[in-house]
Protein backbone atom coordinates (compact mmCIF):
# COMPACT_ATOMS: atom_id res chain seq x y z
CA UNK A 1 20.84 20.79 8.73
CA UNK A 2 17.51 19.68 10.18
CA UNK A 3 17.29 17.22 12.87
CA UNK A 4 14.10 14.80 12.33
CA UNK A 5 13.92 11.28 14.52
CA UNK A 6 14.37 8.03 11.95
CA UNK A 7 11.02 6.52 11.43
CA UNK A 8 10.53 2.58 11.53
CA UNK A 9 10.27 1.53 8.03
CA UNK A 10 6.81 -0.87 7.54
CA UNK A 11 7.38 -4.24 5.31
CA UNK A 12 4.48 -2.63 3.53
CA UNK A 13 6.14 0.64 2.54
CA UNK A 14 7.39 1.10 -1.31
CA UNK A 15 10.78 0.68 -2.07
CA UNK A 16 11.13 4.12 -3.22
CA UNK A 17 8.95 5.84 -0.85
CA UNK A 18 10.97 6.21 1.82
CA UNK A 19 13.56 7.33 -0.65
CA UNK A 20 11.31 10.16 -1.98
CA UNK A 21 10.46 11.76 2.15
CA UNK A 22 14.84 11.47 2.36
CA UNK A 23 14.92 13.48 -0.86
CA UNK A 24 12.47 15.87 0.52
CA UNK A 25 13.92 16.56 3.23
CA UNK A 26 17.28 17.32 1.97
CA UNK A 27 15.94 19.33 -0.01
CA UNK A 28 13.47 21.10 2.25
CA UNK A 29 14.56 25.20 2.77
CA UNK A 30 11.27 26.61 1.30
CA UNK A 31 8.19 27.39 2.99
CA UNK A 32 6.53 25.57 -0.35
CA UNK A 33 8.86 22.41 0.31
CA UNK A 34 8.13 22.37 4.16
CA UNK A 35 4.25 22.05 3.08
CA UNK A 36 5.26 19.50 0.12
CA UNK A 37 6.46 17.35 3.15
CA UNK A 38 3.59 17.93 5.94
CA UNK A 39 1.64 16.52 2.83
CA UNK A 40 3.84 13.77 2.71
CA UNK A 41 3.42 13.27 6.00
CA UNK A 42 -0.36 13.82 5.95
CA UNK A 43 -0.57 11.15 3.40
CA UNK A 44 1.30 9.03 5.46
CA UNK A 45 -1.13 9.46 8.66
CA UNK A 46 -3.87 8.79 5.92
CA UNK A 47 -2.52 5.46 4.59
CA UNK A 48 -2.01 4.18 8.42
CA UNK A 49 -5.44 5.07 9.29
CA UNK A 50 -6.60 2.69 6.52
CA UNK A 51 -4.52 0.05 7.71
CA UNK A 52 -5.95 0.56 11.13
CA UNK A 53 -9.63 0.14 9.79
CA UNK A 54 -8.41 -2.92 7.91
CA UNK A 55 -7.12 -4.60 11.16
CA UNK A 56 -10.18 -3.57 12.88
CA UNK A 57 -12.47 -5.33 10.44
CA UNK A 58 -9.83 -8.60 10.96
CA UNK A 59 -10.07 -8.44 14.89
CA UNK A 60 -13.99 -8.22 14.37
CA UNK A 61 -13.78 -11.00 12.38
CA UNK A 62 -11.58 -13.47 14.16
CA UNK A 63 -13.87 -12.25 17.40
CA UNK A 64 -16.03 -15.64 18.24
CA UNK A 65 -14.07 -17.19 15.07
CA UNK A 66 -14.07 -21.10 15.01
CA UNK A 67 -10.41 -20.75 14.16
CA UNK A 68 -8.22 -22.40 16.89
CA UNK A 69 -5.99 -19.71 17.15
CA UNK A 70 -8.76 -16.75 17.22
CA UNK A 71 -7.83 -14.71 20.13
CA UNK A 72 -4.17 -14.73 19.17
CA UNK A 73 -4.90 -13.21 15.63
CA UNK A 74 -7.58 -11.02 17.38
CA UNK A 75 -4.52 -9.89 19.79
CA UNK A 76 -2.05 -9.44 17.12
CA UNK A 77 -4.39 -7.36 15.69
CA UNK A 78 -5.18 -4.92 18.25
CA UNK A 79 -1.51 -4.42 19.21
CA UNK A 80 -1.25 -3.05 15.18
CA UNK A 81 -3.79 -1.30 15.71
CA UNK A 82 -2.37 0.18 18.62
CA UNK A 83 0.96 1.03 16.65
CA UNK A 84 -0.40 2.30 13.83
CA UNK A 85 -2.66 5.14 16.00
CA UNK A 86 0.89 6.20 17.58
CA UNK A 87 1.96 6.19 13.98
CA UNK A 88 -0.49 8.31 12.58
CA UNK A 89 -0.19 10.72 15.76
CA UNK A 90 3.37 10.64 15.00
CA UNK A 91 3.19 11.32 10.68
CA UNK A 92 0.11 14.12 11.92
CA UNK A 93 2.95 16.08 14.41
CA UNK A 94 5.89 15.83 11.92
CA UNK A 95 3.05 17.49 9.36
CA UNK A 96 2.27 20.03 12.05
CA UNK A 97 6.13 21.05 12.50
CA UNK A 98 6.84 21.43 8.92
CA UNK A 99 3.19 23.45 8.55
CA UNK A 100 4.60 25.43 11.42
CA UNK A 101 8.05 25.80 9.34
CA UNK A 102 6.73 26.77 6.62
CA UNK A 103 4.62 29.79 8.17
CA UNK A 104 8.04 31.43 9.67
CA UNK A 105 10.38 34.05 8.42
CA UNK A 106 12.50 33.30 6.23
CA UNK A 107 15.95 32.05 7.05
CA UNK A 108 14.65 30.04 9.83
CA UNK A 109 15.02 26.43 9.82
CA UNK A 110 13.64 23.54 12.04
CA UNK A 111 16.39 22.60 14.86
CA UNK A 112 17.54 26.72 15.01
CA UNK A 113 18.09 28.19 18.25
CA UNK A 114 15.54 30.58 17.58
CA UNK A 115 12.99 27.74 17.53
CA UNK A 116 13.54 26.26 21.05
CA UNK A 117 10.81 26.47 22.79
CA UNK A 118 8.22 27.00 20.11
CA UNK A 119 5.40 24.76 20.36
CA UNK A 120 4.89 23.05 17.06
CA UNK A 121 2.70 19.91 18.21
CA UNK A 122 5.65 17.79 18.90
CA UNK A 123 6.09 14.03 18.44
CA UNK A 124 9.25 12.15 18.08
CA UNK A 125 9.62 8.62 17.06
CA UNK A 126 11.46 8.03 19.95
CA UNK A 127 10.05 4.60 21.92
CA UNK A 128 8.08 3.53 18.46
CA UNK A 129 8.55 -0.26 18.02
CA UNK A 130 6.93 -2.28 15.29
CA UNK A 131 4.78 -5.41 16.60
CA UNK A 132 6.29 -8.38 15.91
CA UNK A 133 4.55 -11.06 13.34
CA UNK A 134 3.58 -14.23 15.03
């Protein structure tokens, strides 16, 4: 059985789309399903990068704003911004550890004993904490 970190689920995520990488992953024992999933995950990484150029336009545009509240929207920006580049680093590593799967011998599986200590870029979700609405 493989042992992946939970990732935070986004308000903005389809229903069934987190379903669907669940499904994968039970599912995942060949090298062609380990690469179905680092492009899961690469599309994942891609969607959050679009987010983050989305909340980079907003900061821009609530910079100098004549809205009363400008610098907190500007703020509240930034820190998404700032979650959604740990996110994509995040998505990006999971894709490189499935990648890294997928190119093994057969029979081996991510979590094995043989794999300690194989660098395969890393990343948990571990310390990952949505920023809160205001």
């Amino acid at each position: 059985m493989m042992a992946l970190a939970l990732l935070p689920v986004h308000p903005s995520v389809a229903a069934g789309e987190e379903d669907d990488i669940v499904t994968m992953l039970e599912n995942t024992a060949t090298p062609a399903q380990h690469l179905a999933v680092a492009a899961k995950y690469r599309a994942k990484a891609d969607a959050e990068k679009q987010e983050i150029e989305i909340h980079r336009k907003m900061a821009r545009l609530y910079l100098g704003s004549k809205v009363m509240y400008h610098y907190k929207m500007e703020e509240h920006c930034n820190e998404i911004i700032a979650f959604r580049e740990k996110m994509t680093a995040k998505y990006e590593a999971l894709a490189i550890e499935h990648e890294a799967v997928a190119k093994q011998p057969a029979g081996m599986k991510m979590g094995d004993e043989k794999m300690k200590g194989m660098d395969m870029g890393g990343g948990g979700m571990e310390g990952m904490e949505m920023p809160k609405h205001q």
